[in-house]
Protein backbone atom coordinates (compact mmCIF):
# COMPACT_ATOMS: atom_id res chain seq x y z
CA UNK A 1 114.34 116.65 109.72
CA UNK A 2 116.28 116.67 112.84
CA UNK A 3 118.04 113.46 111.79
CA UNK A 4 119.20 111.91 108.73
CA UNK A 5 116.59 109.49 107.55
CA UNK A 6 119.12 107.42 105.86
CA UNK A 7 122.06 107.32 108.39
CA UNK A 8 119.27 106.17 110.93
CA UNK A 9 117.53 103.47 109.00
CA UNK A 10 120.77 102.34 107.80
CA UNK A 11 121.88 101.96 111.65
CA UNK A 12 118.98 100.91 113.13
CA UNK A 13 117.74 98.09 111.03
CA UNK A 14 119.11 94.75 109.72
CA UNK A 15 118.35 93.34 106.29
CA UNK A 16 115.61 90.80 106.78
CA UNK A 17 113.04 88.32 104.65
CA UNK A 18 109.54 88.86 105.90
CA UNK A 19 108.97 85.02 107.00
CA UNK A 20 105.91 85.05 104.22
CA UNK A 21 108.05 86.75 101.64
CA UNK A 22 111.22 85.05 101.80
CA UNK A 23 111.82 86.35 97.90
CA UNK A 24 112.08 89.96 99.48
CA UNK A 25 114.71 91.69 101.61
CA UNK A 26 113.79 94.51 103.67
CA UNK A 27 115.68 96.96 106.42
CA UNK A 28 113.78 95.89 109.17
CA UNK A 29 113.43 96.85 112.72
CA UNK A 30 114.20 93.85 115.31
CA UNK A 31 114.27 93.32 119.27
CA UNK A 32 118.41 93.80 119.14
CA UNK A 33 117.42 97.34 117.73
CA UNK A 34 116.99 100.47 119.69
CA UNK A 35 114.32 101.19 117.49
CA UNK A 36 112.15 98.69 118.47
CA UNK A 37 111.82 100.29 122.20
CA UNK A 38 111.41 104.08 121.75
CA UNK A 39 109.23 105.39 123.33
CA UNK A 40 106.62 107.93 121.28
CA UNK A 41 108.17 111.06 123.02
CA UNK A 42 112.09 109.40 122.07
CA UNK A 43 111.04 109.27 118.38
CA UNK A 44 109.21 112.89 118.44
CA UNK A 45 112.47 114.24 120.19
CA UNK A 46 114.87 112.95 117.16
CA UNK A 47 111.87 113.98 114.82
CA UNK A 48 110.61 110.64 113.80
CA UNK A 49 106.87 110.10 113.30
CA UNK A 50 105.72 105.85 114.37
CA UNK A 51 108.27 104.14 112.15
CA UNK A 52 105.83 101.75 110.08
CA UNK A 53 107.93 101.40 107.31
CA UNK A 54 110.12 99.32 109.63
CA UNK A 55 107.95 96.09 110.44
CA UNK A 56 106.71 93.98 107.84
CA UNK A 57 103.43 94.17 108.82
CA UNK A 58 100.29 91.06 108.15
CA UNK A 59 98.23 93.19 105.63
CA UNK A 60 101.23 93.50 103.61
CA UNK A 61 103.10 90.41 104.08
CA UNK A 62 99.94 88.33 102.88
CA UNK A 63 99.24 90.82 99.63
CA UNK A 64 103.01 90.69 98.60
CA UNK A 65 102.56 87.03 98.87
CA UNK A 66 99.49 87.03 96.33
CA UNK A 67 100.95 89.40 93.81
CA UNK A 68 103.75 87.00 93.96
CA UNK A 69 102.03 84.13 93.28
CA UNK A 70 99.47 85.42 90.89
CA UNK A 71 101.91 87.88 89.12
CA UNK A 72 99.40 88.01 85.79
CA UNK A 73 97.50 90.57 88.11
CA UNK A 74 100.12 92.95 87.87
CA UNK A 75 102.54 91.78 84.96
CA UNK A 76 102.28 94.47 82.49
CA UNK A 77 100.26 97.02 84.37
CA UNK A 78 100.63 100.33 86.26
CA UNK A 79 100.47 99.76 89.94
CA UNK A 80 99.92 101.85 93.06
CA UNK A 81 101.18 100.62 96.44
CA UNK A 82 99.13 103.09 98.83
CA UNK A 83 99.84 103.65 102.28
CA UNK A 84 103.47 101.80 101.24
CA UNK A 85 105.32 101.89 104.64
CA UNK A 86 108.62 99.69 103.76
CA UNK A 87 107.57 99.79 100.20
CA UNK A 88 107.16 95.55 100.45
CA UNK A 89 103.92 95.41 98.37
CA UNK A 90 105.45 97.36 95.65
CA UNK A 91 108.64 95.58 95.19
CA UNK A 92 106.68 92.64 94.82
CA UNK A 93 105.28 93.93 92.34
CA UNK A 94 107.50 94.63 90.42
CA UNK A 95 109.01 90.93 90.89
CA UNK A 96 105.71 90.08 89.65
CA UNK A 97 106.40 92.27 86.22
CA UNK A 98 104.34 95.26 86.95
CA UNK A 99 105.23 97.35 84.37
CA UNK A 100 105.31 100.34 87.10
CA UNK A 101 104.56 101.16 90.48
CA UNK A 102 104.03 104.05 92.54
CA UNK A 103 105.05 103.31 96.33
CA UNK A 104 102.70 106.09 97.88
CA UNK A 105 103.23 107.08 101.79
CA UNK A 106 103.00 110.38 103.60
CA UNK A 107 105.46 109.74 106.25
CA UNK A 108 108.64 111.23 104.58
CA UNK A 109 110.58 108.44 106.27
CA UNK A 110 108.90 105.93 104.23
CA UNK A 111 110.32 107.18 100.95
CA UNK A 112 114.20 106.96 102.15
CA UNK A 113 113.18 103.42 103.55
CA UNK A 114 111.12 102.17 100.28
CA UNK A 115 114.45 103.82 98.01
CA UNK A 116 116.72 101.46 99.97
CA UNK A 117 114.59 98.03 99.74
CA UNK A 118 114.08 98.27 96.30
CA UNK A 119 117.69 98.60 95.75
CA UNK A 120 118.45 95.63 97.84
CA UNK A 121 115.94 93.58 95.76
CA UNK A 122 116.91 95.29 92.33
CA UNK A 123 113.76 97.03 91.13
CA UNK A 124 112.78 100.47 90.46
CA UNK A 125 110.11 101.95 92.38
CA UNK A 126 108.63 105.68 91.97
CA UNK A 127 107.80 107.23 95.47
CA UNK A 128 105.41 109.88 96.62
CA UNK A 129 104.62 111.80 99.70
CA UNK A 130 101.52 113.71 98.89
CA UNK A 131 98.17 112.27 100.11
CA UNK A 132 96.40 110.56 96.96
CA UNK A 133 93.24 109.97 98.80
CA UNK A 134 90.45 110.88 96.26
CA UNK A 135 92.91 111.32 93.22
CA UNK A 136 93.18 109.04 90.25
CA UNK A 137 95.88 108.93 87.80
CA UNK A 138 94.72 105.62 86.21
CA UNK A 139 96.06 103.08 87.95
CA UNK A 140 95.18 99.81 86.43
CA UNK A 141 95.87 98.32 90.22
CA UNK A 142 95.85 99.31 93.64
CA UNK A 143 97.17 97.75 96.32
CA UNK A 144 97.00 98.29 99.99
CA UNK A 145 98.23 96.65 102.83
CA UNK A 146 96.41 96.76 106.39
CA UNK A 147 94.88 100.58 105.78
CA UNK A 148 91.45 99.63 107.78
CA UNK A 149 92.83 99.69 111.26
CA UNK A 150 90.81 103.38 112.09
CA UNK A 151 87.53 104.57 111.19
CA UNK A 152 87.97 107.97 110.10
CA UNK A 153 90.77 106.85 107.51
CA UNK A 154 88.37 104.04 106.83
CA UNK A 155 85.57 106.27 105.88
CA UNK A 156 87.63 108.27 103.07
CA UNK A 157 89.05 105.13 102.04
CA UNK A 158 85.84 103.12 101.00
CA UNK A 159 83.93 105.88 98.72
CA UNK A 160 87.96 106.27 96.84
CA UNK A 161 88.23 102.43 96.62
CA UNK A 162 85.25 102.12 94.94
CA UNK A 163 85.00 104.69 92.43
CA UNK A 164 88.43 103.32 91.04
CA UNK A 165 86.64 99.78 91.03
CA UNK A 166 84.13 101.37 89.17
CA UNK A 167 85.87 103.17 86.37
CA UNK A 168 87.73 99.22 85.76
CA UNK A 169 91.05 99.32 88.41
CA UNK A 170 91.71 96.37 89.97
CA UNK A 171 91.51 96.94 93.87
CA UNK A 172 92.85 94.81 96.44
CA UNK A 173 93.47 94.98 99.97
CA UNK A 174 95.69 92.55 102.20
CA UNK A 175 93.93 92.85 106.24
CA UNK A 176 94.58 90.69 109.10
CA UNK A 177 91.31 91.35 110.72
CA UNK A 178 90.99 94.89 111.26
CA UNK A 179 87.85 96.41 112.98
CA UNK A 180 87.07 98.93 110.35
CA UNK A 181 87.75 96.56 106.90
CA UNK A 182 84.94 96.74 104.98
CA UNK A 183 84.20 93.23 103.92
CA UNK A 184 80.25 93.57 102.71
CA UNK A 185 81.96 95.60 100.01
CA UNK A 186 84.89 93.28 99.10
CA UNK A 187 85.29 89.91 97.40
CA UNK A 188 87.33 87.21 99.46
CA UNK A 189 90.11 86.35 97.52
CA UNK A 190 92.90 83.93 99.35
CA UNK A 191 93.60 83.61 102.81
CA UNK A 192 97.36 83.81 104.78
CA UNK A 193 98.50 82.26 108.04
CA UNK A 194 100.79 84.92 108.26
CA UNK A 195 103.88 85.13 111.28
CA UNK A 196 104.15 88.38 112.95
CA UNK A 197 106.28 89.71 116.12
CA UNK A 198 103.54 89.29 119.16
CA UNK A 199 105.28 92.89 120.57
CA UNK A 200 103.33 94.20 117.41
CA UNK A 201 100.20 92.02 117.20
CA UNK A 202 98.19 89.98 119.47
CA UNK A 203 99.00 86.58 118.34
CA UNK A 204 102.34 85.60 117.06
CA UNK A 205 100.33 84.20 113.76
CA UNK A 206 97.89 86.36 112.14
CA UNK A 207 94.65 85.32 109.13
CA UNK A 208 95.05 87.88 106.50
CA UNK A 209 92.82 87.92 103.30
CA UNK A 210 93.43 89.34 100.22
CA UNK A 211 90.31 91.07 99.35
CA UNK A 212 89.38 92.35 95.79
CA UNK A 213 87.05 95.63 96.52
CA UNK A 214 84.24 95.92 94.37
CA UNK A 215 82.42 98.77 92.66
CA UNK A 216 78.62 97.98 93.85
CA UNK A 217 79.52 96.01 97.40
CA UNK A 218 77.88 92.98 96.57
């Protein structure tokens, strides 16, 4: 890496409550950030890929929320946050009492940023870089936030999802409306009026549901 991923994060991000997750503190990007206006050639020339991990985004906010408020689906249990980005769904939860959790993301800048919000919050999360599409290392839940926004990644997602519905994890994906979620093979679970930053979305409020994927999609 070209830059230091913690020396940047550190000065380009303030530490921030995600307006649906007031328990948690993140390093989040902002508009009084440089961050926020790079261009995609300005991050590619300092070597950083599209900084995810540093917006809290809808799929995520209204998941952590859930796990929060229903922590008996992850108190006790092994947990993997995939596709982690700022590592949010995983610290909460371990709020909730999950007994462990794997923050998964294969943007090596995501594992500096999820190492420094779970020490802000106090918990200990296990990261990992490699691409755990198609593995399983029995989980007893997964969790992802907002991972149906393209249809290729889509495609590998759904036939993975299910089979670890089908051997007994619990599944369950936080989407604000994305084109490609595949909701014929989910179970509605709650639903989250959720603010976001309209420079990032197209509404400055977003509906996210917490789905629970299923193993035969009905």
């Amino acid at each position: 890496m070209r830059t230091d991923p913690e020396v940047f994060i550190r000065e380009n991000t303030d530490v921030l409550s995600p307006p649906h997750v007031p328990e948690v503190r993140l390093r989040l990007a902002t508009e009084a950030h440089d961050l926020w206006l790079k261009t995609e050639e300005e991050l590619e020339a300092i070597g950083l890929p599209p900084p995810f991990w540093a917006f809290a985004w809808a799929g995520g906010q209204g998941l952590a929320r859930h796990v929060l408020d229903h922590p008996q689906l992850v108190a006790g249990k092994t947990v993997l946050d995939f596709a982690s980005g700022s590592g949010l769904v995983g610290i909460a939860a371990r709020m909730a009492g999950a007994s462990a959790v794997l923050a998964a993301d294969i943007d090596p800048w995501s594992g500096t940023a999820i190492r420094l919000n779970a020490a802000l919050n106090g918990v200990a999360l296990d990261c990992s870089a490699e691409d755990l599409v198609g593995r399983d290392a029995g989980w007893d839940v997964v969790l992802a936030g907002d991972v149906f926004y393209d249809r290729d990644f889509a495609d590998v997602l759904i036939p993975w999802f299910s089979a670890l519905a089908a051997r007994g994890a619990t599944v369950l994906v936080g989407d604000p409306g994305r084109a490609y979620c595949p909701r014929d093979r989910m179970e509605a679970l709650a639903t989250y009026q959720v603010p976001v930053t309209r420079a990032l979305e197209d509404s400055e409020v977003k509906k996210t549901t917490v789905w629970r994927f299923t193993s035969s999609g009905e």
